[in-house]
Protein backbone atom coordinates (compact mmCIF):
# COMPACT_ATOMS: atom_id res chain seq x y z
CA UNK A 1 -22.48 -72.98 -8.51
CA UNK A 2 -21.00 -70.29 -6.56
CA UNK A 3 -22.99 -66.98 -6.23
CA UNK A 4 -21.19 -64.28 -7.70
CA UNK A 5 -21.93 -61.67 -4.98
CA UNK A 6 -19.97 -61.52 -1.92
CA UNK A 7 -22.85 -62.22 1.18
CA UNK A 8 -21.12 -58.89 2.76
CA UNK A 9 -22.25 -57.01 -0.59
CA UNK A 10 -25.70 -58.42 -0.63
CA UNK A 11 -26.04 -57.73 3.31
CA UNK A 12 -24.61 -53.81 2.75
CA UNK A 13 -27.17 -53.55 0.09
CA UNK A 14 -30.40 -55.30 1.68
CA UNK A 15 -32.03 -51.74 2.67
CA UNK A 16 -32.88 -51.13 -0.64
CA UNK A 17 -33.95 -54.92 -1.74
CA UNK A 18 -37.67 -53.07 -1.92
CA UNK A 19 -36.38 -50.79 -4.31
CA UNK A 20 -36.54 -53.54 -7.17
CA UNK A 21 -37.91 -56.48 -8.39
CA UNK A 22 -36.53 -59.50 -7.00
CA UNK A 23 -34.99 -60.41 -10.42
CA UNK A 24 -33.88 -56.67 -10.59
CA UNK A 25 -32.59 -56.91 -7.56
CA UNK A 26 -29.76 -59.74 -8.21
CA UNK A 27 -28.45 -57.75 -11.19
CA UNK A 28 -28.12 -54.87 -9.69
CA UNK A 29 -26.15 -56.77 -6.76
CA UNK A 30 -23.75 -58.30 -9.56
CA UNK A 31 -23.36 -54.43 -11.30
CA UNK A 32 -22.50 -52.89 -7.65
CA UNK A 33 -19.90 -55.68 -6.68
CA UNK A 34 -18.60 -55.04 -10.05
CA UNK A 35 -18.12 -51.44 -10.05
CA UNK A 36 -16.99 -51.67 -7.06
CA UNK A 37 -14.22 -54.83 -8.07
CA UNK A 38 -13.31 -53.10 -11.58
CA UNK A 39 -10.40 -50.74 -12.06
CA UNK A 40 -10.77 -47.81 -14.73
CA UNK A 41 -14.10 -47.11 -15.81
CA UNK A 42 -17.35 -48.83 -14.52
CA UNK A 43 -18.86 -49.79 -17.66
CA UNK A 44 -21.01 -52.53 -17.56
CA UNK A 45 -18.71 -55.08 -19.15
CA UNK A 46 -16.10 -54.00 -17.00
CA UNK A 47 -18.17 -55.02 -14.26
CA UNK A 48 -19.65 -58.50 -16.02
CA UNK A 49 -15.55 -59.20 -16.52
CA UNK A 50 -14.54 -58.56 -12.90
CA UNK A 51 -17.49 -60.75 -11.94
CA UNK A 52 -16.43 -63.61 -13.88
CA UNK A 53 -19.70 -63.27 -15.83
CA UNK A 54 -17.94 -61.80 -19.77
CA UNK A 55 -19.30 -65.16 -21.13
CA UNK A 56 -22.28 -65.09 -19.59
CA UNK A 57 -25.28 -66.01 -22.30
CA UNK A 58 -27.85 -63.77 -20.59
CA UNK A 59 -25.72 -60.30 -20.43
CA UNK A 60 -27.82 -58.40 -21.79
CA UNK A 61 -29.95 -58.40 -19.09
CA UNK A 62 -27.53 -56.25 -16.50
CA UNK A 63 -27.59 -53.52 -19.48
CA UNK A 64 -31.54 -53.19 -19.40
CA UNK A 65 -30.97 -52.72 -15.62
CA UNK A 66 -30.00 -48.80 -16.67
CA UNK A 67 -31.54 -48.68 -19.75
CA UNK A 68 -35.55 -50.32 -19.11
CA UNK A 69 -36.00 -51.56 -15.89
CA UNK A 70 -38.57 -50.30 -13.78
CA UNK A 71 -37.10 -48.72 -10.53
CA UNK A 72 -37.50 -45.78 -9.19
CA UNK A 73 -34.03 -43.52 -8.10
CA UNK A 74 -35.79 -41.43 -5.92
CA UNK A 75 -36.51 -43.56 -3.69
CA UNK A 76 -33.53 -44.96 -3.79
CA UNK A 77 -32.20 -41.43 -3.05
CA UNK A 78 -34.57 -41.22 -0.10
CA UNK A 79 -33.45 -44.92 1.31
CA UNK A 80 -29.52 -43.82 1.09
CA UNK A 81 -30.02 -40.15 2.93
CA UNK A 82 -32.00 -41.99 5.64
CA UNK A 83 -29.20 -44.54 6.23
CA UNK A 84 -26.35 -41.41 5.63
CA UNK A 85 -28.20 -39.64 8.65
CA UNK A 86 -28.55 -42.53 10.70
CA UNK A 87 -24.76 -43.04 10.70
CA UNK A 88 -23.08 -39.74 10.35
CA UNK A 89 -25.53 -37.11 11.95
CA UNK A 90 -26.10 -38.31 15.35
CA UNK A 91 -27.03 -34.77 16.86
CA UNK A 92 -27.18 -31.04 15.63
CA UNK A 93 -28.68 -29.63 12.18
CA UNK A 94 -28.62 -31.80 9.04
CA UNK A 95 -26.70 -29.77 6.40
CA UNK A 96 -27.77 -30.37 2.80
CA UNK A 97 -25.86 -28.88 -0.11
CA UNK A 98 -26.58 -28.27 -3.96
CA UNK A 99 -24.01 -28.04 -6.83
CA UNK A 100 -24.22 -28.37 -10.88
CA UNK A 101 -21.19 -29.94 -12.44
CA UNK A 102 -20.24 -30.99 -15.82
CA UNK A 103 -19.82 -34.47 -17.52
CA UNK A 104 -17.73 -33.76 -20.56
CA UNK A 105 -20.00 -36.16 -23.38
CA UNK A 106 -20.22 -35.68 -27.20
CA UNK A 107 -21.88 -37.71 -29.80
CA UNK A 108 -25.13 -36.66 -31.66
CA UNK A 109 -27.19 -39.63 -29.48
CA UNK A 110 -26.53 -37.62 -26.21
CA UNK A 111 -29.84 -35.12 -26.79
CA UNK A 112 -29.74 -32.92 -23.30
CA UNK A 113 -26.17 -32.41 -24.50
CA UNK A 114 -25.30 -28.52 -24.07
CA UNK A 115 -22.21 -25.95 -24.08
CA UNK A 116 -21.83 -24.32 -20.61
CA UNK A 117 -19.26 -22.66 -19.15
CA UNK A 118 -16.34 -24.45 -17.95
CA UNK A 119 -15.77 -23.60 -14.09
CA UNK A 120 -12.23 -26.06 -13.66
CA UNK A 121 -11.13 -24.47 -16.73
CA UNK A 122 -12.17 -20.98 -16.77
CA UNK A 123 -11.30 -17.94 -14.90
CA UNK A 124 -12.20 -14.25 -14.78
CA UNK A 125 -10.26 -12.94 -17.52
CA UNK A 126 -10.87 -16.45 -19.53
CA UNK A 127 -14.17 -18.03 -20.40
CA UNK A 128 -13.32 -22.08 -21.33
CA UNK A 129 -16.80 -23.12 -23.06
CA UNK A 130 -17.87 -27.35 -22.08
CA UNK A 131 -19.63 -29.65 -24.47
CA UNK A 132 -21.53 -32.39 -22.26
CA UNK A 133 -24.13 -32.67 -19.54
CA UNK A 134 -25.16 -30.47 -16.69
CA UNK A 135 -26.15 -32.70 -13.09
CA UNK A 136 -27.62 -31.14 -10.68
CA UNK A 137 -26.34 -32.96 -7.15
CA UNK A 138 -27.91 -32.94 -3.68
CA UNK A 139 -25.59 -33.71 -1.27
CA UNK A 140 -25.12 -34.06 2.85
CA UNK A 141 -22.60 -32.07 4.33
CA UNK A 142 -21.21 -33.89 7.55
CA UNK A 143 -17.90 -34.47 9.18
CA UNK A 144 -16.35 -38.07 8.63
CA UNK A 145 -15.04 -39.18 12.04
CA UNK A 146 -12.35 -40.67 10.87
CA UNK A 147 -10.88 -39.07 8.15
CA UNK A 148 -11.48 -35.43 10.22
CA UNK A 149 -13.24 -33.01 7.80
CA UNK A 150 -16.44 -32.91 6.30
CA UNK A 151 -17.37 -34.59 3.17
CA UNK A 152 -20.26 -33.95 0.95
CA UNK A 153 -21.82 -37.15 0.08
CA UNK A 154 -24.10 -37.40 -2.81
CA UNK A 155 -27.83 -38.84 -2.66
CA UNK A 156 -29.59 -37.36 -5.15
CA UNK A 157 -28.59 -36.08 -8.84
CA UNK A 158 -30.82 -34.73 -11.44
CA UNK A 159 -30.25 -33.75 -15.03
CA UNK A 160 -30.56 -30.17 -15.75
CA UNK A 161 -30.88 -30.17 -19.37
CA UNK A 162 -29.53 -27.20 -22.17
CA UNK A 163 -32.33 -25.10 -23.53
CA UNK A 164 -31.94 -26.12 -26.90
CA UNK A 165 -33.11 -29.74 -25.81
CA UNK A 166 -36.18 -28.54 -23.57
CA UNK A 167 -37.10 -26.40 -26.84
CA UNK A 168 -36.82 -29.59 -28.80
CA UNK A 169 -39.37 -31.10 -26.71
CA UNK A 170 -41.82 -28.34 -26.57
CA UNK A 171 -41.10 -28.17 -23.08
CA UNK A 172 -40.58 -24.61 -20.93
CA UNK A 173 -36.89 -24.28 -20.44
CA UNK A 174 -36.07 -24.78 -16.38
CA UNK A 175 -32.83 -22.50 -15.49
CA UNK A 176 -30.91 -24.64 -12.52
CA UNK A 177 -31.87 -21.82 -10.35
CA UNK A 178 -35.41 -23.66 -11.11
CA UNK A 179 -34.08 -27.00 -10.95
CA UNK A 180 -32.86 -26.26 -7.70
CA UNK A 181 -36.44 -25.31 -6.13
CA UNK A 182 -37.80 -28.47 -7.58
CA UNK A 183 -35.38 -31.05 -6.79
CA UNK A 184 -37.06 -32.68 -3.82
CA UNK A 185 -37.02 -36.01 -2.97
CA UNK A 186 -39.78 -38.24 -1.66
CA UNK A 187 -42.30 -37.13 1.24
CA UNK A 188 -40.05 -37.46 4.79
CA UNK A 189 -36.26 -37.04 2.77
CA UNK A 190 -35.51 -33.31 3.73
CA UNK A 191 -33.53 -30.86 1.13
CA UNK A 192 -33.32 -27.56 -0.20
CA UNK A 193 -31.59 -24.91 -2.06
CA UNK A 194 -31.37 -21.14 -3.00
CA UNK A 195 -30.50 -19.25 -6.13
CA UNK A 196 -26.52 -18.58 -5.38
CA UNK A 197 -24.97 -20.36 -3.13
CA UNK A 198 -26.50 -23.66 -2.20
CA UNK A 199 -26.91 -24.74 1.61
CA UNK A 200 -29.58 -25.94 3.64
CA UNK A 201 -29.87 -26.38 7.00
CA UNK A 202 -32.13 -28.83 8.79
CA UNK A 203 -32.63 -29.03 12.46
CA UNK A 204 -33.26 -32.58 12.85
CA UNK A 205 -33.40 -36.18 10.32
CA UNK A 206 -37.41 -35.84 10.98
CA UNK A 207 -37.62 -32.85 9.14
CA UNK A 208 -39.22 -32.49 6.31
CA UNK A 209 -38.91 -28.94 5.15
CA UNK A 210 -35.70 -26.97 5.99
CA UNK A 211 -35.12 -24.52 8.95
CA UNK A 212 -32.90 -22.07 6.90
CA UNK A 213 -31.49 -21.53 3.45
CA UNK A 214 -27.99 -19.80 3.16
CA UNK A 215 -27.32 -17.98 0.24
CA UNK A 216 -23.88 -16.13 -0.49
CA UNK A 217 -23.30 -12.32 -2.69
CA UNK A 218 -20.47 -10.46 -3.11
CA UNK A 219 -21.48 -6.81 -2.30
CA UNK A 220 -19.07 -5.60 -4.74
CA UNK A 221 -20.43 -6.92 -7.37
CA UNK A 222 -23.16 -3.78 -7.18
CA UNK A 223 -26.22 -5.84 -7.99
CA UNK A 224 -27.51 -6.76 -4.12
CA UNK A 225 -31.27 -6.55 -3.85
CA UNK A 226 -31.69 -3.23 -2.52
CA UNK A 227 -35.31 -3.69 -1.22
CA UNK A 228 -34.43 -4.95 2.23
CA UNK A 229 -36.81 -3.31 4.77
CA UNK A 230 -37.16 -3.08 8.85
CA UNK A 231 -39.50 -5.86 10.15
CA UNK A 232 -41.20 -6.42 13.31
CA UNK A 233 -41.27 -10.25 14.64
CA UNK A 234 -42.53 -12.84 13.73
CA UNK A 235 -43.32 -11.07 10.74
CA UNK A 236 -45.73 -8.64 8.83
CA UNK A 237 -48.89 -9.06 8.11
CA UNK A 238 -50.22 -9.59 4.20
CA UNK A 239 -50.85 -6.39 2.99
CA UNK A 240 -48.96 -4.46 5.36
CA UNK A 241 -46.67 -1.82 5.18
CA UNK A 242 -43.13 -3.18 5.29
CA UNK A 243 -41.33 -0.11 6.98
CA UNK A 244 -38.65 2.30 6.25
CA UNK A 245 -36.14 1.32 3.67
CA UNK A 246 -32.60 0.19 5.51
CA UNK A 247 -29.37 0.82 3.82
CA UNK A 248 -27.90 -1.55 1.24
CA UNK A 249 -25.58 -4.19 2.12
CA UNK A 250 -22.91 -2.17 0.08
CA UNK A 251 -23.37 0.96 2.06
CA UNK A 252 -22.87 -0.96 5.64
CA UNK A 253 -19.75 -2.39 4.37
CA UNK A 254 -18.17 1.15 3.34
CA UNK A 255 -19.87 3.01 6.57
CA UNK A 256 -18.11 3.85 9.37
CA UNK A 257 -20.40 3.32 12.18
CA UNK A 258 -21.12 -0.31 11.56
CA UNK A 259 -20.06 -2.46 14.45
CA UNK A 260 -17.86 -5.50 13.01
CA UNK A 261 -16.99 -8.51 15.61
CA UNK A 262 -13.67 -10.43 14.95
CA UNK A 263 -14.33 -14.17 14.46
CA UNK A 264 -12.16 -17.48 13.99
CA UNK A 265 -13.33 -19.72 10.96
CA UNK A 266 -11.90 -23.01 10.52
CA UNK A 267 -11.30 -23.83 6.69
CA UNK A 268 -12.09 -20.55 5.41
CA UNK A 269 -10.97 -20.50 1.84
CA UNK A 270 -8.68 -23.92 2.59
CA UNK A 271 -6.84 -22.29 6.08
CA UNK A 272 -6.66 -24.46 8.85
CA UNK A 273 -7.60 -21.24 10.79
CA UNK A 274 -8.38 -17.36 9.81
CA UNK A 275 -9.98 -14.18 11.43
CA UNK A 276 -12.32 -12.72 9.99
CA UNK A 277 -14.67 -9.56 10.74
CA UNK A 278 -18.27 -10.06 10.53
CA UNK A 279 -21.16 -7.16 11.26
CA UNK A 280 -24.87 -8.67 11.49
CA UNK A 281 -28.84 -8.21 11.74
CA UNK A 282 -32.11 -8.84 10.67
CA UNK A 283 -34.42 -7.64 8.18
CA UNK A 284 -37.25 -7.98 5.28
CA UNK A 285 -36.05 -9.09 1.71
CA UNK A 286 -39.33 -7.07 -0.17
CA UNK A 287 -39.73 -8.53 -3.30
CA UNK A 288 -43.11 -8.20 -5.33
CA UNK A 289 -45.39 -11.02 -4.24
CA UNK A 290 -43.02 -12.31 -1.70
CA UNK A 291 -41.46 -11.51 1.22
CA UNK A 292 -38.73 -13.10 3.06
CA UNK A 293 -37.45 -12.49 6.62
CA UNK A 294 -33.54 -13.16 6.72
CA UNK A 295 -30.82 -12.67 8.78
CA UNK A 296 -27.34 -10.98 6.82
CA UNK A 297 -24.23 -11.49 7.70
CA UNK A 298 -21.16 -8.95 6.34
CA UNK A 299 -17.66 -10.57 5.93
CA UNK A 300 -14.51 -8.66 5.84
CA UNK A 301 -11.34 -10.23 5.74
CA UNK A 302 -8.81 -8.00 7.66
CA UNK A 303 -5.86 -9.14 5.95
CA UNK A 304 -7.59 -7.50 2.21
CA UNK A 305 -6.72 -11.27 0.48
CA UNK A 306 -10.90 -11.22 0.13
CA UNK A 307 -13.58 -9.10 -1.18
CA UNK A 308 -15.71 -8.58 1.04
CA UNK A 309 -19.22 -10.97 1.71
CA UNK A 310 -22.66 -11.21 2.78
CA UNK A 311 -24.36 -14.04 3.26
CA UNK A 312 -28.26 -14.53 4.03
CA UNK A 313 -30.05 -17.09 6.43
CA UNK A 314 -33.51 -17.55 6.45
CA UNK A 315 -33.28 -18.32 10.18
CA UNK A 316 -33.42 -15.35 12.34
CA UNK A 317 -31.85 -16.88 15.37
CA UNK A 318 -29.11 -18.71 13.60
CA UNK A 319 -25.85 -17.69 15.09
CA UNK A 320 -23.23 -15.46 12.55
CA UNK A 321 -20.45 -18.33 13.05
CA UNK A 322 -22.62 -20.70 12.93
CA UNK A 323 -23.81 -19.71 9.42
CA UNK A 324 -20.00 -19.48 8.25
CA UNK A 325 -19.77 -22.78 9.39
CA UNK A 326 -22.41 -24.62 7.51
CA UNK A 327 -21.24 -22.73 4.69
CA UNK A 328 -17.63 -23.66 4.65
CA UNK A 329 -18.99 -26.62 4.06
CA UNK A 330 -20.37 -26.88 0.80
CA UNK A 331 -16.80 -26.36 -0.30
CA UNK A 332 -15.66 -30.04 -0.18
CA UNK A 333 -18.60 -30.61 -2.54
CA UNK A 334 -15.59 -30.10 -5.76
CA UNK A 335 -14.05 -32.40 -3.35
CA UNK A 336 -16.73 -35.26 -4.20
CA UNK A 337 -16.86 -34.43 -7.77
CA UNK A 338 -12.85 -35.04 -8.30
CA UNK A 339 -13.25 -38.36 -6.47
CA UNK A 340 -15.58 -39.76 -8.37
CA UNK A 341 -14.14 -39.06 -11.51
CA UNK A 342 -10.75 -40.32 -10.34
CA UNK A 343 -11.65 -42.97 -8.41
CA UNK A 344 -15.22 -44.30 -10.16
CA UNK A 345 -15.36 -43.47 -13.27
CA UNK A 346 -17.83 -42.12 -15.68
CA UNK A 347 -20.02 -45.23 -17.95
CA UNK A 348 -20.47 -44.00 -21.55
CA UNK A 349 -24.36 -44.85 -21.71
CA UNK A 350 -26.32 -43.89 -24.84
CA UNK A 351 -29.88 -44.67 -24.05
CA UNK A 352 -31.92 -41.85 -22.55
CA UNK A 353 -33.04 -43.60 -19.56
CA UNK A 354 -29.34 -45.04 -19.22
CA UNK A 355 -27.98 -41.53 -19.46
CA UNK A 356 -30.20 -40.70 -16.53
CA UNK A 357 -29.66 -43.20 -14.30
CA UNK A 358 -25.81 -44.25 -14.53
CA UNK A 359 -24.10 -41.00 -13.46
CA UNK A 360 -26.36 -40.42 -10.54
CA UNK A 361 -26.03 -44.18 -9.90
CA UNK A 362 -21.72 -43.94 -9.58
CA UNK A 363 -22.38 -40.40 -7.45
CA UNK A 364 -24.27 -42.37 -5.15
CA UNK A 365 -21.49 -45.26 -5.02
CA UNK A 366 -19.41 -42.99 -3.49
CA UNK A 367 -22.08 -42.38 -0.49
CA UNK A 368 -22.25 -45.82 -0.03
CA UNK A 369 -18.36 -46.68 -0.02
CA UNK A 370 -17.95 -43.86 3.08
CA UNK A 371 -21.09 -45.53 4.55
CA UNK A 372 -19.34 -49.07 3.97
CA UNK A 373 -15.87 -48.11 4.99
CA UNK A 374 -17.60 -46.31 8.62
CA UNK A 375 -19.29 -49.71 9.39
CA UNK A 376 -16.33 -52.24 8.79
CA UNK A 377 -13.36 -49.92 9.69
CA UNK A 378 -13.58 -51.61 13.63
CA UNK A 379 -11.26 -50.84 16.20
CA UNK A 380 -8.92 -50.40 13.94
CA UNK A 381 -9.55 -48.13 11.77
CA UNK A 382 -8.92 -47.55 8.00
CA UNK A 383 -5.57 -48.46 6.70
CA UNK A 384 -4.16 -45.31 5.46
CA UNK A 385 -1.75 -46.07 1.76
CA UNK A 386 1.20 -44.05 2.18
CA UNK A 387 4.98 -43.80 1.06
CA UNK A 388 7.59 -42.87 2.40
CA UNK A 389 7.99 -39.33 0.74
CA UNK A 390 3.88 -38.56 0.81
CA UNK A 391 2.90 -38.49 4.19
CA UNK A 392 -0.83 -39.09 4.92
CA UNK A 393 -2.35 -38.59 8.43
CA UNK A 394 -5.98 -38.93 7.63
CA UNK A 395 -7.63 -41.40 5.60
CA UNK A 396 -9.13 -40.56 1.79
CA UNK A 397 -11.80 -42.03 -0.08
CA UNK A 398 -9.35 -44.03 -1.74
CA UNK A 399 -7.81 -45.41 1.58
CA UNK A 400 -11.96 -46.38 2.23
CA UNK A 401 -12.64 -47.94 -1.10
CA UNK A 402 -9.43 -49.98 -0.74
CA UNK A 403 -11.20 -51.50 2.76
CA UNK A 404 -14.23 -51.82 0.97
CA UNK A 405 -12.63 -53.77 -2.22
CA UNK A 406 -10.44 -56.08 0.78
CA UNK A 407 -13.91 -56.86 2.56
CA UNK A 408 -15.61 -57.79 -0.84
CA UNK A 409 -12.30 -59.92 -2.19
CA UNK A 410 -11.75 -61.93 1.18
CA UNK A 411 -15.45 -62.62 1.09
CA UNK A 412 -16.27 -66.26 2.28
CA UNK A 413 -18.28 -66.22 -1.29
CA UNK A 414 -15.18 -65.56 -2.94
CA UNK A 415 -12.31 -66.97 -0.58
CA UNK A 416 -13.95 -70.76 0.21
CA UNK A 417 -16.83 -72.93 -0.90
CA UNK A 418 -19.90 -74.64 0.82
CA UNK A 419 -18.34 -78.38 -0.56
CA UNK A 420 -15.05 -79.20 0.66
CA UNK A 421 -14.56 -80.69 -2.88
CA UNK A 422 -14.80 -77.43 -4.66
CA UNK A 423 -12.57 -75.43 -2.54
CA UNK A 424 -9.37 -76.14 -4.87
CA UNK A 425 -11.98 -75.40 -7.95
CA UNK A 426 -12.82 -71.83 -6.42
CA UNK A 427 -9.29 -70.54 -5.30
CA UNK A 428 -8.29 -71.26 -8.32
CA UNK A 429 -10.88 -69.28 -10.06
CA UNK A 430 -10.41 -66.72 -7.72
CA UNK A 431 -6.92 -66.36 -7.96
CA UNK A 432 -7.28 -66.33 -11.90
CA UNK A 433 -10.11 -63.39 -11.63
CA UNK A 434 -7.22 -61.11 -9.52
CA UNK A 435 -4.54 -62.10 -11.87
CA UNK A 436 -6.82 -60.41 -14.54
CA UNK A 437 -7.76 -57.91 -12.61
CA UNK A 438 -3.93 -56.87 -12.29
CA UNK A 439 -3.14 -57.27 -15.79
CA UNK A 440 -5.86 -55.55 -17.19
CA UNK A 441 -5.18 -51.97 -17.90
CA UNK A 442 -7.12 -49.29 -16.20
């Protein structure tokens, strides 16, 4: 009999063989191929279907591969950042971002199930309320060669569950500002995070604890910690006096005397190009028990189209652009989220440990098409799918999971077979698994 799993899968996938058991390991092989194969959503039978494995007498073992296996996603998390590093940061700082977003679920078996605000939906003068579940995602900001712009590539996702479920359990309630400061991965597999806007900048894949933290506030908004003190490097001392009070970001921005520098940002608020005005410097963010040396940076938009911004880096020597930069960034993290649901798919799991495990498991697959795509896109390149009236001069994620899917279906495993005598036998099979895979209805 014909193994199920294209050898280019299993050979993708062999950096995180220790990551399971070796009979976990083929099932998880099968699901991957699968939900890669499938169109629509990447449910479990979807992928058993594609896989020519529907009548299979032993299916319920691929479902206990979310729901009870033993296998642990951090480290799978820490095995895929390693090998997203390794291909896509070759030099300069490692830039990790954080978002929340919202899988829209219902159904009295889904217990973290909350109401949160709706951020596609809502705006300032309406508030859109969301039944479902809140994930926390950790992703690597880095430019794609060849598709030109930075994409945020997911590694690690956490639930961040309502309040009414943590008091349910007797358990403290963690806001995601908390999540956030707790969502590490494994010894050696840098991240980080911050309470508004979240960016973290690393200077090297060896790292283990960030060189700076970026956080964004809108001075307008009148609520800027005001307790930001003069400093003398490398730092005070515990227990000594912090200095003279400096003013508040809100006063720079409406004084006179403060010397603003006019910039160029690519992608600033989706513009290929856009001056900007930026004033800087260093100082002490006092806060009772803790104090923070940071480096602000004022933004005012010359044109008026934007209020104006601060943002904060906990690395003094960072460069004001540079900072801009990494932040611009974390904006193609919505990006990621749209893809995913468009292109992947969301598994309705019921389970607990299911729950936990699928939707980080798809946000990952998307990681590990780009990673797939980069290594067999050759000389080349990645075809781009394109009419006539829609023209396309970079390549998408679905242009890369299109290469990916042509790999896996022209597969030796799939395409020929070891006995000459069989080779009828399997293109026939084959060609009756695409037929149904074109029929089918997404």
């Amino acid at each position: 009999m014909v193994d199920p799993v294209p050898r280019s899968l299993a050979d993708w996938m062999f950096p995180f063989i220790s990551c399971f058991t070796g009979s976990t390991w083929k099932h998880v092989l099968v699901l991957v191929s699968g939900a890669l194969l499938s169109p629509g959503r990447r449910t479990v039978t979807a992928a058993l279907r594609v896989m020519d494995l529907d009548q299979s007498a032993s299916f319920a073992v691929y479902h206990r591969v979310l729901s009870t296996a033993s296998w642990s996603a951090r480290l799978v998390a820490h095995r895929l950042l390693r090998l997203l590093v390794a291909a896509f940061v070759r030099e300069g700082p490692v830039v990790i971002g954080l978002d929340d977003t919202i899988e829209r679920r219902w159904g009295a078996k889904i217990k973290a199930r909350g109401i949160y605000r709706d951020p596609v939906r809502s705006s300032h003068g309406h508030f859109v309320k969301a039944s479902g579940l809140r994930w926390l995602c950790v992703m690597l900001l880095t430019p794609i060669p060849w598709a030109n712009c930075v994409w945020a590539l997911p590694f690690l996702t956490v639930l961040a569950p309502s309040e009414r479920y943590a008091h349910s359990r007797g358990r403290r309630h963690k806001k995601l500002t908390d999540v956030r400061r707790c969502c590490k991965p494994p010894a050696g597999c840098p991240t980080g995070g911050s309470s508004r806007s979240p960016t973290a900048v690393f200077p090297s894949s060896s790292c283990c604890a960030p060189s700076a933290r970026i956080w964004m506030w809108s001075p307008g908004c009148g609520s800027m910690p005001a307790c930001m003190t003069r400093h003398r490097r490398p730092g005070p001392e515990p227990g000594a006096d912090p200095g003279s009070r400096l003013p508040t970001l809100n006063e720079r921005v409406t004084d006179p005397t403060t010397p603003w520098q006019r910039v160029t940002i690519q992608g600033w608020y989706g513009r290929t190009q856009h001056r900007l005005d930026i004033a800087t410097g260093t100082a002490l963010w006092h806060h009772p028990g803790r104090r923070v040396l940071i480096r602000w940076v004022l933004v005012r938009d010359p044109e008026g189209a934007k209020e104006p911004q601060a943002f904060l880096c906990t690395d003094l020597d960072a460069d004001p652009t540079a900072i801009l930069n990494w932040f611009v960034r974390r904006w193609k993290v919505e990006v990621t989220f749209a893809e995913v649901r468009r292109h992947l798919g969301v598994e309705r799991q019921w389970s607990d440990l299911a729950i936990l495990r699928t939707t980080p498991a798809l946000l990952g697959l998307f990681s590990l098409v780009t990673l797939w795509a980069d290594r067999i896109r050759g000389e080349q390149g990645i075809p781009l799918d394109r009419v006539r009236w829609y023209p396309k001069a970079d390549p998408t994620f679905s242009d890369a999971l299109a290469l990916v899917r042509f790999n896996l279906w022209t597969s030796p495993t799939f395409a020929t077979s070891p006995d000459h005598r069989d080779s009828a036998k399997n293109t026939d099979r084959l060609l009756n698994r695409l037929i149904r895979v074109a029929c089918k209805p997404p």
